[in-house]
Protein backbone atom coordinates (compact mmCIF):
# COMPACT_ATOMS: atom_id res chain seq x y z
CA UNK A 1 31.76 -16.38 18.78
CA UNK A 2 29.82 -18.81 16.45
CA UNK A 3 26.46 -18.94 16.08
CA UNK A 4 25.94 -22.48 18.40
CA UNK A 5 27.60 -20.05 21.27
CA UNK A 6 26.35 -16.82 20.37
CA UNK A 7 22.98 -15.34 21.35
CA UNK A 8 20.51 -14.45 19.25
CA UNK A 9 19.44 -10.61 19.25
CA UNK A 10 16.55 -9.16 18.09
CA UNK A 11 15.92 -5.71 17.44
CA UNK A 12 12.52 -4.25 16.49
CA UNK A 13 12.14 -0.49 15.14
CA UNK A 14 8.79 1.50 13.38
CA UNK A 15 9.81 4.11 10.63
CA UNK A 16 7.44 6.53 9.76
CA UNK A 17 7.35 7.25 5.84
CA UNK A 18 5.34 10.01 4.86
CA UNK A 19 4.11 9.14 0.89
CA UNK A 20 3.74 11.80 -1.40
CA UNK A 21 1.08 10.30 -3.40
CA UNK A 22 1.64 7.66 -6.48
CA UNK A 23 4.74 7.42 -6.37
CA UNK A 24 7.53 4.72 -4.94
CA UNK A 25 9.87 6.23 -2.17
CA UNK A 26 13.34 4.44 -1.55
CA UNK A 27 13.91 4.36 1.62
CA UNK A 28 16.85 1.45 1.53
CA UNK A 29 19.04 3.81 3.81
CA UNK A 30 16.67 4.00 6.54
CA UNK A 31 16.01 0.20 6.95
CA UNK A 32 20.25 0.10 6.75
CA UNK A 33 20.68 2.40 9.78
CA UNK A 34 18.22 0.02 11.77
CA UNK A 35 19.71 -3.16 10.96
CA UNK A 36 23.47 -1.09 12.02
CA UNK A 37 21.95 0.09 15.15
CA UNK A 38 20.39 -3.99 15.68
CA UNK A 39 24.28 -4.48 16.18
CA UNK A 40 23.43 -7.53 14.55
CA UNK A 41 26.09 -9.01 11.73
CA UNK A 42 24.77 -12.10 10.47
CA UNK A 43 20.99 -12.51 10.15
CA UNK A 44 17.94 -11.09 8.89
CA UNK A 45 15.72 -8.30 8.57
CA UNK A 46 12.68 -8.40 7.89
CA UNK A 47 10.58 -5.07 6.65
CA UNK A 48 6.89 -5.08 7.36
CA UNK A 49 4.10 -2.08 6.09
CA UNK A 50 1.16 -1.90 8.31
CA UNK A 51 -0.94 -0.66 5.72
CA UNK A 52 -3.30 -2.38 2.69
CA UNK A 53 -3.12 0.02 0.07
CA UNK A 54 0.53 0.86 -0.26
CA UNK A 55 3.17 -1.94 -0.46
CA UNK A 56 6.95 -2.76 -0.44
CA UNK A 57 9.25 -4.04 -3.40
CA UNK A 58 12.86 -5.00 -3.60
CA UNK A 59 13.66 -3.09 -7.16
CA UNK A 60 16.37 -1.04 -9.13
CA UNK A 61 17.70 1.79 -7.82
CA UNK A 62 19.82 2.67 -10.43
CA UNK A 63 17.79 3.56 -13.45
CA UNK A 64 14.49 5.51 -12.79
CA UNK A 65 12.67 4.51 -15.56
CA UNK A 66 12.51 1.29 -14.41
CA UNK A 67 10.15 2.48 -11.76
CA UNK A 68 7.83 4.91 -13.90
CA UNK A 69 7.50 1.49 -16.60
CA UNK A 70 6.70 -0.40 -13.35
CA UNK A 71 3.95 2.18 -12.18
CA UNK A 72 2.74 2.22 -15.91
CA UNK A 73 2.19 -1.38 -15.76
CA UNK A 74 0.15 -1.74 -12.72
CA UNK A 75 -1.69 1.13 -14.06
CA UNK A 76 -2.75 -0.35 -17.17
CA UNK A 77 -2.93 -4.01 -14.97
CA UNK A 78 -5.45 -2.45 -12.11
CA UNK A 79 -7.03 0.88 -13.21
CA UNK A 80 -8.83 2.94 -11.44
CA UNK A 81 -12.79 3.56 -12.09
CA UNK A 82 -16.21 3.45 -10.58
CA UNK A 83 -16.23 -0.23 -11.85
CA UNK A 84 -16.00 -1.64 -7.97
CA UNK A 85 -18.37 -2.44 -5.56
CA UNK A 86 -15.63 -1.00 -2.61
CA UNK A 87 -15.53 3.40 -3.20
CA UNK A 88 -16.52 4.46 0.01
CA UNK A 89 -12.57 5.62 -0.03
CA UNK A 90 -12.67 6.96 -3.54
CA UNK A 91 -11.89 5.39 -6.88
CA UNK A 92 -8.26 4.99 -6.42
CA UNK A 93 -9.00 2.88 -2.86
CA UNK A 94 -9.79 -0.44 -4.23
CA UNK A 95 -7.13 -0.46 -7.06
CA UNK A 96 -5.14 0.04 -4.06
CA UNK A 97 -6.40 -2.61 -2.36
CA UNK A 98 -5.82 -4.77 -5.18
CA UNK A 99 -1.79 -3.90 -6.26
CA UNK A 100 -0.79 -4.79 -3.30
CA UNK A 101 -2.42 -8.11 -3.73
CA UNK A 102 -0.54 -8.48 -6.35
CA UNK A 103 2.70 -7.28 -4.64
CA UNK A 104 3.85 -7.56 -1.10
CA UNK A 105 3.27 -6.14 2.37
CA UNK A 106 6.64 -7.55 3.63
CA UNK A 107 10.30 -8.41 2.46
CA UNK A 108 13.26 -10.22 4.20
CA UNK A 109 16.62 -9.53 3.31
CA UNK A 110 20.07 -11.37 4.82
CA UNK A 111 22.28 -9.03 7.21
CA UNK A 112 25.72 -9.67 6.11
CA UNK A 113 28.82 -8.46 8.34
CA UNK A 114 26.54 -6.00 9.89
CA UNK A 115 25.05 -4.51 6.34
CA UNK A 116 21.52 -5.63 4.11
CA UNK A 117 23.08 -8.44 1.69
CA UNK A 118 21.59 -6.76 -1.38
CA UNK A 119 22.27 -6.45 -4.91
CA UNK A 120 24.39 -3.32 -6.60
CA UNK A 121 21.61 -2.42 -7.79
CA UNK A 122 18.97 -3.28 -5.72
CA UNK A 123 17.21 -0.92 -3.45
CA UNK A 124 14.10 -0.65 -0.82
CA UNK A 125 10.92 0.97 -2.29
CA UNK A 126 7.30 2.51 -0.39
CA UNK A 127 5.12 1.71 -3.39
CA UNK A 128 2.34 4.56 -2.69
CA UNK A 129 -0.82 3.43 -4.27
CA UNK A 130 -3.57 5.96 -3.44
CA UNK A 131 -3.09 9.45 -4.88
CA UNK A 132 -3.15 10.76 -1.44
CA UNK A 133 -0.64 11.28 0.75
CA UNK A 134 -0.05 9.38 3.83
CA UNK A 135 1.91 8.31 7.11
CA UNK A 136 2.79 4.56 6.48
CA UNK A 137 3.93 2.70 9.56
CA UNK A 138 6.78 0.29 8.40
CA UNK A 139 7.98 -1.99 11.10
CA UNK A 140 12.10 -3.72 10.77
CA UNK A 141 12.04 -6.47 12.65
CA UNK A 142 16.52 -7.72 12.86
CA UNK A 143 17.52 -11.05 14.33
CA UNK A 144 20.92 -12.81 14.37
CA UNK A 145 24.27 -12.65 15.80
């Protein structure tokens, strides 16, 4: 079937990551298993957090001190203090607020022959900005053929 005959599926699923505080959580696997069960195998998925103080980055999954010099960065970057007008949420809540700013909220990554078209050495990270735990709502959203 090509795509001018085929039609067009989509497939919507909510994972529910629970954060363990700073930290970035790969969760790459997860997001795979929805776009296999999407039975979708050329397309798109895009990955959505509900959520304005955590955030989502494409990054390397390989080497994990790429991830503590990235958390070191937007530490130094955005720190944390009682230098904001928001704190009702505590002194890590705007900082929050703000890395994600500077990051993203979604992603959208090609589905290739049924699989996420990414890199060797790319994988799908939570970035967890409050030191807090917390449920994050993620929603996949798949479409293709």
């Amino acid at each position: 079937m090509t795509p001018s005959t085929a039609t067009t599926r989509h497939h919507q699923q909510v994972l529910t990551l629970r954060s363990q505080g700073k930290t970035l959580h790969r969760f790459t696997n997860q997001v795979q298993e929805v776009v296999r069960a999407s039975g979708v195998e050329t397309g798109l998925c895009t990955v959505f957090l509900r959520h304005t103080s955590a955030s989502l980055i494409i990054q390397e999954n390989a080497d994990p001190d790429v991830l503590v010099d990235l958390e070191n960065f937007l530490a130094k970057l955005v720190p944390e203090g009682n230098h904001y007008i928001h704190s009702t949420e505590g002194p890590d809540d705007m900082p929050g607020h703000i890395r994600t700013a500077l990051t993203h909220t979604s992603e959208t990554i090609p589905v290739m022959q049924g699989r996420l078209a990414l890199g060797t050495w790319q994988g799908i990270y939570l970035w967890e900005h409050r030191a807090r735990g917390s449920a994050r709502e993620v929603v996949i959203h798949v479409t293709g053929y």
